[in-house]
Protein backbone atom coordinates (compact mmCIF):
# COMPACT_ATOMS: atom_id res chain seq x y z
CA UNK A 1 91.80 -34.61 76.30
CA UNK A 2 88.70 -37.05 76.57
CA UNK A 3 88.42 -39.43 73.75
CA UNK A 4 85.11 -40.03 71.62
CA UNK A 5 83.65 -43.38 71.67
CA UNK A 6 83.61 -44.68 68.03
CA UNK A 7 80.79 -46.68 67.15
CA UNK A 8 80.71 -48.57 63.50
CA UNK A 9 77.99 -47.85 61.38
CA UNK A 10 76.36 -50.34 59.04
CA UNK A 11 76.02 -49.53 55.81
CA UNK A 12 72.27 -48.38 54.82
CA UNK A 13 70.04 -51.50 52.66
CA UNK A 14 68.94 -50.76 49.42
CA UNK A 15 65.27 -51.78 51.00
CA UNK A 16 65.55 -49.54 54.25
CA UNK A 17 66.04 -46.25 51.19
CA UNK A 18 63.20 -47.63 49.52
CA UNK A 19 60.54 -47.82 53.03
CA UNK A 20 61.69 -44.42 53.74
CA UNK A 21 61.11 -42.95 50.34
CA UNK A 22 57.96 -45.13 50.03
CA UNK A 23 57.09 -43.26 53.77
CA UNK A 24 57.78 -39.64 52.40
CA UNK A 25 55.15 -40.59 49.54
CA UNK A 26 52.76 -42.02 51.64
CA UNK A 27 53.05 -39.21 54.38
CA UNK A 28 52.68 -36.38 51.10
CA UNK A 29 49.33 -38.22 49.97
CA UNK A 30 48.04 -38.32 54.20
CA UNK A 31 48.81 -34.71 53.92
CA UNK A 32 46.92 -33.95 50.15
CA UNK A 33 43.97 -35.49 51.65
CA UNK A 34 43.83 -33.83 54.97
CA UNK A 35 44.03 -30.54 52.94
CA UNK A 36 41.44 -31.48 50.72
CA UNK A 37 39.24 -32.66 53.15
CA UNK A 38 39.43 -29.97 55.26
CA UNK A 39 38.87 -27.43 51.74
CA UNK A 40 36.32 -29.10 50.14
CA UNK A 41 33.57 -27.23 48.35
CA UNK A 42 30.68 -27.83 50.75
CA UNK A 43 28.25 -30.47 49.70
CA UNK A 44 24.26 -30.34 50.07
CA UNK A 45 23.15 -33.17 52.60
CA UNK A 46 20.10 -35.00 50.67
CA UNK A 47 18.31 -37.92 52.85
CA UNK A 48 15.33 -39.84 51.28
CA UNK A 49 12.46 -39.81 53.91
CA UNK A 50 9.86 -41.58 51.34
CA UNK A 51 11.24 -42.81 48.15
CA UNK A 52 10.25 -42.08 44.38
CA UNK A 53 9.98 -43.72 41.32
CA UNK A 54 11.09 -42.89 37.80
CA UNK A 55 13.56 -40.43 36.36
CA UNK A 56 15.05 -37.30 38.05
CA UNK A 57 14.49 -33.39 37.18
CA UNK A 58 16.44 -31.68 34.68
CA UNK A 59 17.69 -28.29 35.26
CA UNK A 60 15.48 -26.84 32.95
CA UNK A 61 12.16 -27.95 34.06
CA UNK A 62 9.61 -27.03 36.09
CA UNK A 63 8.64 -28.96 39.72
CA UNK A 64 5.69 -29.47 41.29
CA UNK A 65 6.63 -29.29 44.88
CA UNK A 66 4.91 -29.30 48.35
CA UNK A 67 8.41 -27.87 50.67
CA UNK A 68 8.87 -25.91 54.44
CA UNK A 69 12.16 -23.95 54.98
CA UNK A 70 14.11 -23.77 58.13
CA UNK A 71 16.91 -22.12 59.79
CA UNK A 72 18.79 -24.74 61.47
CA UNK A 73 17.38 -23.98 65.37
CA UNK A 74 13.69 -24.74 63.57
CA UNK A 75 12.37 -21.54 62.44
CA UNK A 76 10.21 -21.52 59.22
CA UNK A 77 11.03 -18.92 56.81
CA UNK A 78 9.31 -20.18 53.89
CA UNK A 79 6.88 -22.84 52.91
CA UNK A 80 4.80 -23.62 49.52
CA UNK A 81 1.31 -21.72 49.87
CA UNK A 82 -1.78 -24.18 48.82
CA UNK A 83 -2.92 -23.08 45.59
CA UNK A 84 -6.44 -24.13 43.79
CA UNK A 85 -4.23 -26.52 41.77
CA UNK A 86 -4.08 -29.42 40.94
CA UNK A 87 -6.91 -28.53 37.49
CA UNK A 88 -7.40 -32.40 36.52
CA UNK A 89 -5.61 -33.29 33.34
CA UNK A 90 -3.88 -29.58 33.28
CA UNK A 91 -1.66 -29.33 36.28
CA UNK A 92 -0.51 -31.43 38.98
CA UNK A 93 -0.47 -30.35 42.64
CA UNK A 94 2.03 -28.76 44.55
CA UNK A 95 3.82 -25.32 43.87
CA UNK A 96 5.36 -25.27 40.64
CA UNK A 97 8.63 -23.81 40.80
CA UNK A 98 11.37 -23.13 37.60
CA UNK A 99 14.73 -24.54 38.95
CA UNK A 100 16.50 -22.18 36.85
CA UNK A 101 15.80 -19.39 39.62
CA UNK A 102 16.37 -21.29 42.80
CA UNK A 103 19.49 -21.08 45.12
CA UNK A 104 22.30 -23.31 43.47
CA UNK A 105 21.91 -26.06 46.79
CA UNK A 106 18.25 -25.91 46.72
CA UNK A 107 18.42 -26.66 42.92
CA UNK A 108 21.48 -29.15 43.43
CA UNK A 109 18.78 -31.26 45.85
CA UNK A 110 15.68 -31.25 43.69
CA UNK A 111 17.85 -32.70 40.21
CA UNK A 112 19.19 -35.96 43.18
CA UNK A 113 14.64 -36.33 43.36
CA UNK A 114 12.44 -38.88 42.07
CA UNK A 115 8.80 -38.59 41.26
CA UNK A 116 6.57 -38.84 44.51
CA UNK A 117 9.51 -39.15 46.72
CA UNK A 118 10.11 -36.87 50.32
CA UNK A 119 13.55 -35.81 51.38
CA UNK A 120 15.54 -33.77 53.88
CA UNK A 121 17.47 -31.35 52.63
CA UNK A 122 20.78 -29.51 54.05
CA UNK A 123 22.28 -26.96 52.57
CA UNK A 124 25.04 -24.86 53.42
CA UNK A 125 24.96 -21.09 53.83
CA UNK A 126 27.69 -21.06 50.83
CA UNK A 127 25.16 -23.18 48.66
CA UNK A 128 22.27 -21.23 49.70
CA UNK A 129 22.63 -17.14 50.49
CA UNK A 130 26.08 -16.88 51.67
CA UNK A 131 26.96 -13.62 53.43
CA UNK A 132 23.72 -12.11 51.71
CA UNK A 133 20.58 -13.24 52.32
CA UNK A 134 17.30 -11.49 51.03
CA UNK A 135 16.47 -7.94 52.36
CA UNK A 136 14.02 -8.20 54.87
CA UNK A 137 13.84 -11.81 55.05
CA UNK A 138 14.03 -13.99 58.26
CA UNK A 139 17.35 -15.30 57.34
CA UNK A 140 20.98 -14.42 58.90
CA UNK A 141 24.44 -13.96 56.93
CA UNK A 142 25.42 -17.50 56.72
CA UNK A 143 23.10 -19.13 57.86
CA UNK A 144 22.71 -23.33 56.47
CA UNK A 145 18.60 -24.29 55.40
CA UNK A 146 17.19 -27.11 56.14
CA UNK A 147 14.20 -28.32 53.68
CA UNK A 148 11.18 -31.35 53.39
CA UNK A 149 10.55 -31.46 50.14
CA UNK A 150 7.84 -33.64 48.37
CA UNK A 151 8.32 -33.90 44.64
CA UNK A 152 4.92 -34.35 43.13
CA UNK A 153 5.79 -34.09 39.69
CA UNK A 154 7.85 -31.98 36.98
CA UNK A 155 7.65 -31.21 33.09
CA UNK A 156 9.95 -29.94 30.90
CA UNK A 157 9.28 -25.59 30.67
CA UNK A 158 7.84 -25.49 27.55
CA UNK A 159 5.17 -27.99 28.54
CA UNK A 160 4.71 -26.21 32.04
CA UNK A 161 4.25 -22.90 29.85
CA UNK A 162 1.70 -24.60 27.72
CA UNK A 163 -0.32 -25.97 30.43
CA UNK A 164 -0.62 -22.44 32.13
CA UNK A 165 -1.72 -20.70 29.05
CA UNK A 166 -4.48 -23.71 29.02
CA UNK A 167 -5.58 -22.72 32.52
CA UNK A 168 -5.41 -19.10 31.91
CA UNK A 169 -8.25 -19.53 29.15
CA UNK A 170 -9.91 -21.69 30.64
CA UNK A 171 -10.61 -19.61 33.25
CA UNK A 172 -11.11 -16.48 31.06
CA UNK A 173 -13.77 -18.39 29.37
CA UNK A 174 -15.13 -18.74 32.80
CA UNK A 175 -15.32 -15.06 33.15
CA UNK A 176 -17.26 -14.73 29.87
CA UNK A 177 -13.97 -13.39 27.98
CA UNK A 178 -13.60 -15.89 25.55
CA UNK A 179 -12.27 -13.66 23.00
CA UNK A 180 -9.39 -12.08 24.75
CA UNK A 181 -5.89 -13.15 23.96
CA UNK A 182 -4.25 -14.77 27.06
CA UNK A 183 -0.89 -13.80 28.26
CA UNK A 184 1.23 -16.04 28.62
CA UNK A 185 1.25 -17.70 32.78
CA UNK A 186 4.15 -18.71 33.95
CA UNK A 187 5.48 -21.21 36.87
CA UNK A 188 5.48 -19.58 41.04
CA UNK A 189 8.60 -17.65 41.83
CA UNK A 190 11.03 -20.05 43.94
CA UNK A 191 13.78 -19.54 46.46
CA UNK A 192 15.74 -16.94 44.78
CA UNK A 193 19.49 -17.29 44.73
């Protein structure tokens, strides 16, 4: 019968127990990461091509915006229509547009703007229509948008609202009906989510 080689073992240090549990730890934490980098909630891509000054949007309000819309290879599927605004001391230029009713990436991008300022915009189909997009419109099931935006200028709603309803008898009066009641005007449809 053939006899096994013994070899001695040393015993294990107290420090070599604590590298490899300090290595399990580290190599669980690599691992969270990966997972969470690879499942992240997709972001929108915002990149400042002319900056602006003064405070950002809030959710609520209305923007003045100048904007083109493409699919990713280049092809426009919507862009702001030039309107007989801006009315001097009423409204500003650009397409005003209620955030409230915008995709939740287009919306996301226009609350990171400042005041004058142009940007690029990226969002992802899952920000923008997802699986769904828009019967009859130009855009495939998940399909990322790219935007240039211009932010001209924004107002809180209720001032947007106010301004409108100053327009809209203004131009009654213009029409000779200065007597009818105006209905109230509100802001362009936008994107819709």
């Amino acid at each position: 019968m053939a006899e096994v080689t013994r070899v001695p073992l040393k015993p294990v240090s107290k420090g070599s127990i604590l590298m490899l549990l300090l290595g399990i730890v580290i190599g669980a934490l690599l691992a969270g990461a990966t997972a969470w980098w690879i499942a992240r909630p997709a972001s929108v891509e915002v990149e400042e091509l002319r900056a602006g000054t003064g405070d950002n949007p809030q959710e609520s309000d209305v923007v003045f915006i100048h904007y083109v819309g493409k699919l990713e290879d280049g092809t426009v599927f919507d862009q702001s229509q030039d309107i007989p605004l801006p009315i001097e001391g009423i409204l500003p230029e650009g397409t005003p547009m209620q955030l409230e009713g915008v995709v939740p990436g287009f919306r996301e991008a226009v609350l990171q703007m400042r005041k004058g300022g142009k940007y690029r915009v990226v969002i992802p189909s899952e920000k923008a229509y997802g699986t769904t997009p828009p019967p009859g419109a130009p855009i495939p099931p998940n399909a990322d948008l790219v935007f240039e935006v211009e932010l001209v200028d924004f107002m809180p709603l209720p001032e947007a609202e106010r301004r409108f309803e100053t327009l809209q008898m203004m131009m009654q009066q213009q029409q000779g009906g200065e007597g009818a009641q105006p209905a109230p005007a509100q802001p362009a449809p936008a994107p819709a989510e």
